[in-house]
N, C-alpha and C. Protein backbone atom coordinates (compact mmCIF):
# COMPACT_ATOMS: atom_id res chain seq x y z
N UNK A 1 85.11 -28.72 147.26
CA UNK A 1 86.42 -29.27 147.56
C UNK A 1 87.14 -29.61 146.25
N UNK A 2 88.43 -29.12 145.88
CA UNK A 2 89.51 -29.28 145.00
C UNK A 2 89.89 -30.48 145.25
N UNK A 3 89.84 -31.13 144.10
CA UNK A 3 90.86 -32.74 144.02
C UNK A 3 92.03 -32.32 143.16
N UNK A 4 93.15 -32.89 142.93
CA UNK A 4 94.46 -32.95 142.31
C UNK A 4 94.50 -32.27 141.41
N UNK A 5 93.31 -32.89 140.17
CA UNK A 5 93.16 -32.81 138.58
C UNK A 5 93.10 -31.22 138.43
N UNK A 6 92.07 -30.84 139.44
CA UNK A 6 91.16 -28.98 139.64
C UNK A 6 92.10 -28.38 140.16
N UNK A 7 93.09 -28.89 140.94
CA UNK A 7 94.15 -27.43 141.57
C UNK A 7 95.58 -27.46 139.89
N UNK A 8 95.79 -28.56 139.70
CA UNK A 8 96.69 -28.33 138.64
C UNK A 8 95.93 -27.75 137.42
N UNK A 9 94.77 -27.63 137.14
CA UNK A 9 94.32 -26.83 136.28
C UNK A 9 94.44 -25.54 136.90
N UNK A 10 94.14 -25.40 137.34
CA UNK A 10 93.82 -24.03 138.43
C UNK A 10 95.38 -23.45 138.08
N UNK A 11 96.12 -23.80 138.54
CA UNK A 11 97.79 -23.49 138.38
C UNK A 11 98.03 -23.07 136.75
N UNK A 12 97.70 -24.14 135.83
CA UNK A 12 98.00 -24.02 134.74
C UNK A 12 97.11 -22.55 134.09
N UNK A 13 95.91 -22.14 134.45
CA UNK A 13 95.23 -21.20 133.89
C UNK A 13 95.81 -20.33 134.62
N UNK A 14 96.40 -19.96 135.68
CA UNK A 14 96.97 -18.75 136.71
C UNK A 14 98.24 -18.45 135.55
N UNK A 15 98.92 -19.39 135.58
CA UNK A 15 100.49 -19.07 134.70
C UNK A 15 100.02 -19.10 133.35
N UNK A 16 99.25 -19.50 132.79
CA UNK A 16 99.66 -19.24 131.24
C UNK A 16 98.19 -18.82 130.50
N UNK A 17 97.38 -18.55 131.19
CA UNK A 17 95.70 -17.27 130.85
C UNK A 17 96.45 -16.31 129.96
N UNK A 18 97.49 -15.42 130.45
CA UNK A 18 97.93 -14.08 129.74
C UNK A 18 98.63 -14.35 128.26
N UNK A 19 99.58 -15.03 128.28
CA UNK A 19 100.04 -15.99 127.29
C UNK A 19 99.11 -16.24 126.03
N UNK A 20 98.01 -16.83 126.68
CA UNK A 20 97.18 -17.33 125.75
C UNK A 20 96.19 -16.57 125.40
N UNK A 21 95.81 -15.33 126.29
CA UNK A 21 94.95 -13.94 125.12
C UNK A 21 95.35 -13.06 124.53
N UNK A 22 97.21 -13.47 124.70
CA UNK A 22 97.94 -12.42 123.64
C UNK A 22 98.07 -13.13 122.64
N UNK A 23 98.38 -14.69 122.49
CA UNK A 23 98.43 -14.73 121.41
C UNK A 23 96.98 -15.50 120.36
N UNK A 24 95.84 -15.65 121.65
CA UNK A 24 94.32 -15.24 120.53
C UNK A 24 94.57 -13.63 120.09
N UNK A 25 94.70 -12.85 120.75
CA UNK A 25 94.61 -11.46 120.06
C UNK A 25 95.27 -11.46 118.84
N UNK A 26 96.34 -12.21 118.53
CA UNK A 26 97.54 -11.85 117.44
C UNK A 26 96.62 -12.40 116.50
N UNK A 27 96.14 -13.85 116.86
CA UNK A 27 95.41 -14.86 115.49
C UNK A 27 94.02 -14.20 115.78
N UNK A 28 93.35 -13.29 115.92
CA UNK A 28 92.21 -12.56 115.97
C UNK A 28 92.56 -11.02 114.98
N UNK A 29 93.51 -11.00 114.64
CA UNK A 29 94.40 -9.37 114.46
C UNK A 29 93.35 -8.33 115.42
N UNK A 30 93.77 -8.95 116.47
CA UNK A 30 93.25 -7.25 117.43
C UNK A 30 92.01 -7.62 118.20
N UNK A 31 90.99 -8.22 118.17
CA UNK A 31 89.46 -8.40 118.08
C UNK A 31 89.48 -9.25 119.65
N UNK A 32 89.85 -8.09 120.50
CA UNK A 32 89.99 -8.58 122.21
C UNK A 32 89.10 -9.60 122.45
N UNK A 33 87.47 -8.94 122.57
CA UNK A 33 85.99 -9.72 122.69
C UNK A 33 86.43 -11.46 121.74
N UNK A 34 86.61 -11.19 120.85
CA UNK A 34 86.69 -12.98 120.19
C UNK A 34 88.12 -13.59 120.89
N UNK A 35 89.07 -12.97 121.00
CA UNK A 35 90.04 -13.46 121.85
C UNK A 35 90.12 -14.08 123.39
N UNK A 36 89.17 -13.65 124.03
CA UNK A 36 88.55 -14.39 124.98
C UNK A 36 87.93 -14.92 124.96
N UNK A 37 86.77 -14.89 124.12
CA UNK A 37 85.74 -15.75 123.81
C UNK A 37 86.73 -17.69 123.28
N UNK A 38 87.74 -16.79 122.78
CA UNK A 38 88.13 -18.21 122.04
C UNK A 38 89.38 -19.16 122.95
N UNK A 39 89.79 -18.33 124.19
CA UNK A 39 91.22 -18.77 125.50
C UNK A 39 89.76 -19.60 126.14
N UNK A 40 88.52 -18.75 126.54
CA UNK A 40 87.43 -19.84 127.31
C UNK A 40 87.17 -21.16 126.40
N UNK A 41 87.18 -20.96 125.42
CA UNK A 41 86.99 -22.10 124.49
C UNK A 41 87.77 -23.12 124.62
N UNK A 42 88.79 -22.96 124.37
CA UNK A 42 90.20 -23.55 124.53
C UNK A 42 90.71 -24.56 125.94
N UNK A 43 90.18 -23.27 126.78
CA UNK A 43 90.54 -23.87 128.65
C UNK A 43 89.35 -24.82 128.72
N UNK A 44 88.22 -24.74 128.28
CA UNK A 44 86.89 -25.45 128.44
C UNK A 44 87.64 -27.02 128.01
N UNK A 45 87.99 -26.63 126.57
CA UNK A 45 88.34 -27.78 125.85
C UNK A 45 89.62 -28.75 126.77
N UNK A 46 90.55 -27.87 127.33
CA UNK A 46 91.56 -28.08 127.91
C UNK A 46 91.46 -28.81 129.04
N UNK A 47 90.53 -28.62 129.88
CA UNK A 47 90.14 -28.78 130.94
C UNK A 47 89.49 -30.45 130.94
N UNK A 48 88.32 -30.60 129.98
CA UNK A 48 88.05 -32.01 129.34
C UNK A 48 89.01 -33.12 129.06
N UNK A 49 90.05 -32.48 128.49
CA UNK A 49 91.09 -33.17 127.71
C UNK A 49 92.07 -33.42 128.64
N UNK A 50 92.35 -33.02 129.93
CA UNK A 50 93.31 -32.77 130.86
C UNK A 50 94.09 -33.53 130.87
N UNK A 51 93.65 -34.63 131.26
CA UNK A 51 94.72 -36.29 131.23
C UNK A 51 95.69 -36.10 129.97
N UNK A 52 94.50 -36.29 128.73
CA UNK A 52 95.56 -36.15 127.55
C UNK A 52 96.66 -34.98 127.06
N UNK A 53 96.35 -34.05 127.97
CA UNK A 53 97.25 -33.35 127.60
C UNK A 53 98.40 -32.94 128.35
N UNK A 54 98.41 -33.76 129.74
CA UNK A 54 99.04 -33.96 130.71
C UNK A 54 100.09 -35.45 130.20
N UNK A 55 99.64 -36.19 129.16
CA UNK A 55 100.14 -36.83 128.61
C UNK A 55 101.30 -36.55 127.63
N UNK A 56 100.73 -35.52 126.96
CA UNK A 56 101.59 -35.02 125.61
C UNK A 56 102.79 -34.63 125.49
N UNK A 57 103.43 -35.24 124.73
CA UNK A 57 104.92 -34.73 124.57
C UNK A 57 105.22 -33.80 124.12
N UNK A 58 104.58 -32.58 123.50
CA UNK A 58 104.66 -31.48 123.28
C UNK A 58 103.70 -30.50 123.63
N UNK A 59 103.68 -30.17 125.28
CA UNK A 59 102.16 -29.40 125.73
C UNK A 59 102.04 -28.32 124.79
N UNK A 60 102.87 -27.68 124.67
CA UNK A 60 102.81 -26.36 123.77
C UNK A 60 102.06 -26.47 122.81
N UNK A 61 102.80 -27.22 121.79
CA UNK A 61 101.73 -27.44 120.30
C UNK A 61 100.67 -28.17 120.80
N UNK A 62 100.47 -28.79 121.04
CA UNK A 62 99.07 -29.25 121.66
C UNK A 62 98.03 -27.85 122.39
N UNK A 63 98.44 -27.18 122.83
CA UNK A 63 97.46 -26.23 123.73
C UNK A 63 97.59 -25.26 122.23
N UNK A 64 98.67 -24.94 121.58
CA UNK A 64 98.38 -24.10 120.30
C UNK A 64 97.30 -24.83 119.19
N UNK A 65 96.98 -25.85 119.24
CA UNK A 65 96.75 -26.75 118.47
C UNK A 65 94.88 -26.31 119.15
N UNK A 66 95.22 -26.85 120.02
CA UNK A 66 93.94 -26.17 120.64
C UNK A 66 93.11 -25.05 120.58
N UNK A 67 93.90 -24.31 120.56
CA UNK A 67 93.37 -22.77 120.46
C UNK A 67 92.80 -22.24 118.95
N UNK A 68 94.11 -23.23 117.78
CA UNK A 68 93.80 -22.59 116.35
C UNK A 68 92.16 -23.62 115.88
N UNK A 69 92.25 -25.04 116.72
CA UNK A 69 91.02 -25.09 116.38
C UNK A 69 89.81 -24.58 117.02
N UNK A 70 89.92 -24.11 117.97
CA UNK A 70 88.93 -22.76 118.74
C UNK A 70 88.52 -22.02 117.61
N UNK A 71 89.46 -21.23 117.20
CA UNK A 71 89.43 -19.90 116.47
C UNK A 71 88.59 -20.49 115.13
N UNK A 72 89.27 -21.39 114.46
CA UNK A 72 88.43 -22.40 113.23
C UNK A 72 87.08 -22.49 113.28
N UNK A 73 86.93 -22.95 114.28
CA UNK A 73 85.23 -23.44 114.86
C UNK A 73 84.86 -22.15 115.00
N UNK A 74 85.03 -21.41 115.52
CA UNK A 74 84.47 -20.07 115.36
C UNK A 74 84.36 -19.55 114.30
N UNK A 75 85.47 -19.28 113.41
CA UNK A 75 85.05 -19.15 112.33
C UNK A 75 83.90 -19.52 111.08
N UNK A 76 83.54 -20.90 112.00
CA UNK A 76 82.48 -21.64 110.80
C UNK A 76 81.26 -21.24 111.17
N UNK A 77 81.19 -20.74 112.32
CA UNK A 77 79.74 -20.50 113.08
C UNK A 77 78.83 -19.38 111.90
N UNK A 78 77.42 -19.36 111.74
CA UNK A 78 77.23 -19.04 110.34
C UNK A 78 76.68 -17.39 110.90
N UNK A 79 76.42 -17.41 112.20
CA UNK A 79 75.98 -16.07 112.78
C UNK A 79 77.41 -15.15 112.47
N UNK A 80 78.65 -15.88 113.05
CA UNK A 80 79.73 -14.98 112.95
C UNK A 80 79.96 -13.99 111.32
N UNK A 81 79.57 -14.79 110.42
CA UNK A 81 80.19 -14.21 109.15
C UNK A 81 79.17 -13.09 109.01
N UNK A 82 78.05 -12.73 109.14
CA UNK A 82 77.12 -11.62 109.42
C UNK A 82 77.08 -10.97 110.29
N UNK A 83 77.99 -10.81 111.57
CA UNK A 83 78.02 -10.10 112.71
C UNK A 83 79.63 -9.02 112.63
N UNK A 84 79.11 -7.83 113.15
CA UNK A 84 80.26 -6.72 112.60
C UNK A 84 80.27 -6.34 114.49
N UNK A 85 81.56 -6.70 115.40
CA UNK A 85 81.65 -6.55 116.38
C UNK A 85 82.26 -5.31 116.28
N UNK A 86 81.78 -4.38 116.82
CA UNK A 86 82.22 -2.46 117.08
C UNK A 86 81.78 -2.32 119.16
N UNK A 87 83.12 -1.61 119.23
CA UNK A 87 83.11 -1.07 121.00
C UNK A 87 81.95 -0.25 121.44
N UNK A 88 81.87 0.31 120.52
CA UNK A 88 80.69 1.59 120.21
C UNK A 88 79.66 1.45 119.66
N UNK A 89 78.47 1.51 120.19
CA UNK A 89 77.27 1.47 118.60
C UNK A 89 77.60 2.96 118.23
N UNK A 90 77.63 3.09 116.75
CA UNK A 90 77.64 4.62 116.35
C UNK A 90 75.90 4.68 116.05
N UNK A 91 76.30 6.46 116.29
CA UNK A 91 74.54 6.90 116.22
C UNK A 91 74.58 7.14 114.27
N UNK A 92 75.76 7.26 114.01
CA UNK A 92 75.98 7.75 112.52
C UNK A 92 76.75 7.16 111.93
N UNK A 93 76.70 6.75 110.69
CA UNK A 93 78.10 6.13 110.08
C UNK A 93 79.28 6.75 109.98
N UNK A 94 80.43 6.13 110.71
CA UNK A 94 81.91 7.02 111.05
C UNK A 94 82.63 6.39 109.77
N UNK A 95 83.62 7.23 109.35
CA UNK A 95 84.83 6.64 109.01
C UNK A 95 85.93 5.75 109.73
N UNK A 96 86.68 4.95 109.03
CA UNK A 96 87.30 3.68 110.12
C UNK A 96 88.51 4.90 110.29
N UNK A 97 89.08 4.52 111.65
CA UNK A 97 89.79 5.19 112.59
C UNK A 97 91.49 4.65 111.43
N UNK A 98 92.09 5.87 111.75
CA UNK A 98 93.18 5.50 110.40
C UNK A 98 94.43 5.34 111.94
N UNK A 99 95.07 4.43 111.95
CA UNK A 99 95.70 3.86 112.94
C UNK A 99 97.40 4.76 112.95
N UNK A 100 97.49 5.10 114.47
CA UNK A 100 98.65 6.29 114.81
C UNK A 100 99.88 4.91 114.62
N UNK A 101 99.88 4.24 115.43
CA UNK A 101 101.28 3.59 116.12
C UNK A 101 101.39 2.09 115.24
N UNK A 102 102.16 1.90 115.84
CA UNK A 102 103.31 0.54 115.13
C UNK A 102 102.16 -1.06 115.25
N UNK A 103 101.83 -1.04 116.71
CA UNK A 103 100.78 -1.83 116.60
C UNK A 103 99.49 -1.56 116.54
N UNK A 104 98.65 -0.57 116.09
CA UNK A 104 97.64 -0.79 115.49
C UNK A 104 97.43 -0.65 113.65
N UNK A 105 99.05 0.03 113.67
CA UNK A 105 98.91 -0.88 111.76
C UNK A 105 99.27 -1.84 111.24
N UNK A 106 99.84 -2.71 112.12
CA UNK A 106 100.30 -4.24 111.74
C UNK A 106 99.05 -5.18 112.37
N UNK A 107 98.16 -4.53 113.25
CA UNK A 107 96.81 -5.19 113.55
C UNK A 107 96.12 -4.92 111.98
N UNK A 108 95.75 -3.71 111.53
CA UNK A 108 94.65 -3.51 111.02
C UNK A 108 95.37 -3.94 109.41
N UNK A 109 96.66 -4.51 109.25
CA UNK A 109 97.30 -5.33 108.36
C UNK A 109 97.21 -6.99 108.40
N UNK A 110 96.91 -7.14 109.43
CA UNK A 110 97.10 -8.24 109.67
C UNK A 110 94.98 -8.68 109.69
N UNK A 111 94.00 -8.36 109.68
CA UNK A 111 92.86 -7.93 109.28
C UNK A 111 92.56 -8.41 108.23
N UNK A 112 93.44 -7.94 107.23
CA UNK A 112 93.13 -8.28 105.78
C UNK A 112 93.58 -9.71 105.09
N UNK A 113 94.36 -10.61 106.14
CA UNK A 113 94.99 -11.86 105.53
C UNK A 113 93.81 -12.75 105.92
N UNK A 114 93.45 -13.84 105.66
CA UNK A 114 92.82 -14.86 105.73
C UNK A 114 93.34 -15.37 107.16
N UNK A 115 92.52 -16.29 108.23
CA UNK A 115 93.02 -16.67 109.31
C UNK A 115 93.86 -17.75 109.17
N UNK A 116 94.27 -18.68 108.30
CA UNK A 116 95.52 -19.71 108.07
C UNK A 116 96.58 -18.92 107.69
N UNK A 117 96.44 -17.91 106.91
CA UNK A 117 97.67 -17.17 106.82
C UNK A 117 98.40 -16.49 108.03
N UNK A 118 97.33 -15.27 108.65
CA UNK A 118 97.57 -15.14 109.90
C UNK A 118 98.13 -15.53 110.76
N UNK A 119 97.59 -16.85 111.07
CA UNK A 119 98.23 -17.88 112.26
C UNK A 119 99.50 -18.17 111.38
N UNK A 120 100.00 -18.75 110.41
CA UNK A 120 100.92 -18.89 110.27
C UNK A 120 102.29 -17.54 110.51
N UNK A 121 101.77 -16.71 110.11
CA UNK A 121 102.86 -15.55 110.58
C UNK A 121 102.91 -15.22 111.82
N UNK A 122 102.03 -15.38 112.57
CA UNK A 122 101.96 -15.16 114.33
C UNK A 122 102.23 -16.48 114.77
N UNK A 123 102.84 -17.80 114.35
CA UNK A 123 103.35 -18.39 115.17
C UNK A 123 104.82 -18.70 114.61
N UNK A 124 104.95 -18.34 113.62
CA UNK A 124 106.48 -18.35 112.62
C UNK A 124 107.31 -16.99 113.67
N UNK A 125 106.55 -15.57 113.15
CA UNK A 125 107.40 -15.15 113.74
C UNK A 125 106.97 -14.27 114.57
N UNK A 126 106.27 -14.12 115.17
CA UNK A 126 105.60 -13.53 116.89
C UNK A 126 106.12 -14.21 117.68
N UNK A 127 106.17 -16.11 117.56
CA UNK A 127 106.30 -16.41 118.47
C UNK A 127 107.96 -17.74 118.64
N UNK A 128 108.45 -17.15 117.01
CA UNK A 128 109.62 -17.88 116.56
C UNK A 128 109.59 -19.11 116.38
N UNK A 129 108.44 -20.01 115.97
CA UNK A 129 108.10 -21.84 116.12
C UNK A 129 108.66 -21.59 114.76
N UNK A 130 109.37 -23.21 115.00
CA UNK A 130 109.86 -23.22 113.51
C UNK A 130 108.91 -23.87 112.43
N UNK A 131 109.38 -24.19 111.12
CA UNK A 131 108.19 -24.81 110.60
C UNK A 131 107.40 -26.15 110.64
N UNK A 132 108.31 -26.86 110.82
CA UNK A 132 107.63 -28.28 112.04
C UNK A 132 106.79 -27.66 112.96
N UNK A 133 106.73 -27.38 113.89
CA UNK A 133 105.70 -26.54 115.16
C UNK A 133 104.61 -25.77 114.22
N UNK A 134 105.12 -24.97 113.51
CA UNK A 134 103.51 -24.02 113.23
C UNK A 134 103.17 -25.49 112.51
N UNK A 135 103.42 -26.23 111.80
CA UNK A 135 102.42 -27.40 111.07
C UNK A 135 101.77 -27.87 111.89
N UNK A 136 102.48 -28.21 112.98
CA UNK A 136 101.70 -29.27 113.80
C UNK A 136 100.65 -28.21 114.89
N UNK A 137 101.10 -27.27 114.82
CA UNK A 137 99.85 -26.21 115.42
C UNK A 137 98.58 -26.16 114.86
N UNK A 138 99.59 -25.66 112.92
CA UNK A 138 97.79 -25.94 112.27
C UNK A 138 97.72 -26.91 111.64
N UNK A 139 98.37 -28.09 111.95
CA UNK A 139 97.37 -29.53 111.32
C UNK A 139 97.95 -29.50 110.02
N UNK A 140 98.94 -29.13 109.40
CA UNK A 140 99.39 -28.87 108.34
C UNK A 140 100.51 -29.85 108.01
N UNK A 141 100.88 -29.94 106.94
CA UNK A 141 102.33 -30.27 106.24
C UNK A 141 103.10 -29.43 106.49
N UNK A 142 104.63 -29.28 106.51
CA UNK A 142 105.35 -28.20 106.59
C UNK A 142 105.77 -27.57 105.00
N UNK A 143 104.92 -28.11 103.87
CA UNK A 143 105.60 -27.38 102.72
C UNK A 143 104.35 -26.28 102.82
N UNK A 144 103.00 -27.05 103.63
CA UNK A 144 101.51 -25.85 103.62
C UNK A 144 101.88 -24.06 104.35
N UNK A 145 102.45 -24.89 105.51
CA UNK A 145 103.04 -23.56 106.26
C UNK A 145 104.23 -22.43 105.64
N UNK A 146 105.17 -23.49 104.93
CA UNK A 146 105.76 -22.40 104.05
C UNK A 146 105.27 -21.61 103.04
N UNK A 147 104.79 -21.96 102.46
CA UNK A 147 103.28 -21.38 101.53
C UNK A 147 102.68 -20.56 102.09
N UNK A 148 102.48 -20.86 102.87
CA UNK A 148 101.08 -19.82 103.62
C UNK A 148 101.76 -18.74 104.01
N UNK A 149 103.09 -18.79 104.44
CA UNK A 149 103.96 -17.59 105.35
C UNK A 149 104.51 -16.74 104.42
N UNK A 150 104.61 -17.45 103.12
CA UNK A 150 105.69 -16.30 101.86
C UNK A 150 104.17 -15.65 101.48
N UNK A 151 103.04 -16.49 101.27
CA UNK A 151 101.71 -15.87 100.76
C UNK A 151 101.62 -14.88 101.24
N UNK A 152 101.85 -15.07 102.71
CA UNK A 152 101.04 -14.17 103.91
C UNK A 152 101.71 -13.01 103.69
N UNK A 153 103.08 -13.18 103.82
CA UNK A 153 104.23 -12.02 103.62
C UNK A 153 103.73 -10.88 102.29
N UNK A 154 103.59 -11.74 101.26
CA UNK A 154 103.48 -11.19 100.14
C UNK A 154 102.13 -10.24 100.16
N UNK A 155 101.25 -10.60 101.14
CA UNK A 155 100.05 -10.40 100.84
C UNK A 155 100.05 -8.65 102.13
N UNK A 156 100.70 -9.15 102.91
CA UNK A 156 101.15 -8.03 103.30
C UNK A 156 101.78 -6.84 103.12
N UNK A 157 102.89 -6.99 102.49
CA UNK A 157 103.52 -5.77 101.61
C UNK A 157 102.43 -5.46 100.88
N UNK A 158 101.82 -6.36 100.16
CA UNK A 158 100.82 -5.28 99.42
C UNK A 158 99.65 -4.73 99.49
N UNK A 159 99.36 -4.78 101.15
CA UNK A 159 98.35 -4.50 101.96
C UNK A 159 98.87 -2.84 102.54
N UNK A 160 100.42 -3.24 102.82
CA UNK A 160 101.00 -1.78 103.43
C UNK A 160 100.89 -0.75 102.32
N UNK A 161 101.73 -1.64 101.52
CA UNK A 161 102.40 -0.41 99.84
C UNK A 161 100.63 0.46 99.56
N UNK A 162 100.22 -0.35 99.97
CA UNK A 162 98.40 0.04 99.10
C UNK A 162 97.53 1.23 100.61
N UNK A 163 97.72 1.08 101.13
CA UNK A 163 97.50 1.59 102.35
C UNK A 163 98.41 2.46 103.61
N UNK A 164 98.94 3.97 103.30
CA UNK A 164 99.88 4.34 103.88
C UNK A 164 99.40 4.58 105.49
N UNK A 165 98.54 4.50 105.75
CA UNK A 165 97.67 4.23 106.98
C UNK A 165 98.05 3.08 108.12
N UNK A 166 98.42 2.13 107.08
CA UNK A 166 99.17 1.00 107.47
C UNK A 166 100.82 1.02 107.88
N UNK A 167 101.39 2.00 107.29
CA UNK A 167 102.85 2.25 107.48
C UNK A 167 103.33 1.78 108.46
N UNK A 168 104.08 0.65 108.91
CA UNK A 168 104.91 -0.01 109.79
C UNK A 168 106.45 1.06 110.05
N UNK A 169 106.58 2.11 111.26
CA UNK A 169 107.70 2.68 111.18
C UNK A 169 108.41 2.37 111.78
């Protein structure tokens, strides 16, 4: 039997589940499997926290807030930094797949930035937060987030210029 707390969760994961594994996918650059791994993380966390976040004056940054420390914590896990997640086991060593379209070279660009940088450009401008919001997403100052976004930028052009594979057309 559903009490109050369990059907308004229930509601809240129906409307905004999709929402939230597009934009783990963005702060994952691409990496579906950890992108769910890290929305269950999140709803787990969410779900605990319910009251308080039923409280919050800004659900948004709060549930983003949530998610980037998902992804964080994952990141620290010491198995992750030695584990190479592939769809395929190959029987042979392949060459990496050189990417056709618009979004799989701004994924496999977005790969090469550090995950604070990352998140900062996928919530600046994927998802248009201004720089107050991405701070308070990642726990930041807003002079950190500007930093991180011209870095990120910078670090990108010279990820593309260096890599025509990458070509954004």
């Amino acid at each position: 039997m559903k009490n109050e707390r369990d059907e308004q969760f229930h509601q809240f994961v129906v409307t905004r589940r999709a929402g939230l594994v597009r934009t783990a996918t963005l702060l994952t650059a691409g990496d579906a499997h950890l992108a769910e791994d890290l929305v269950q993380s999140t709803l787990t966390k969410l779900y605990v926290a319910w009251p308080a976040f039923q409280r919050a004056d800004n659900p948004d940054g709060y549930l983003r807030r949530v998610l980037v420390n998902a992804l964080t914590d994952e990141r620290r896990r010491w198995w992750r930094r030695r584990e190479r997640p592939m769809a395929e086991v190959p029987d042979h060593a392949v060459a990496e797949a050189v990417p056709g379209d618009l979004e799989d070279g701004l994924r496999a660009a977005l790969t090469q930035l550090p995950p604070r940088m990352r998140a900062a450009l996928v919530f600046r401008y994927f998802y248009d937060l201004d720089v107050a919001d991405t701070a308070d997403a990642l726990g930041c100052s807003e002079g950190t987030v500007k930093s991180q976004t011209a870095r990120a930028l910078d670090r990108l052009r010279a990820v593309i210029g260096q890599n025509p594979s990458f070509a954004l057309r």
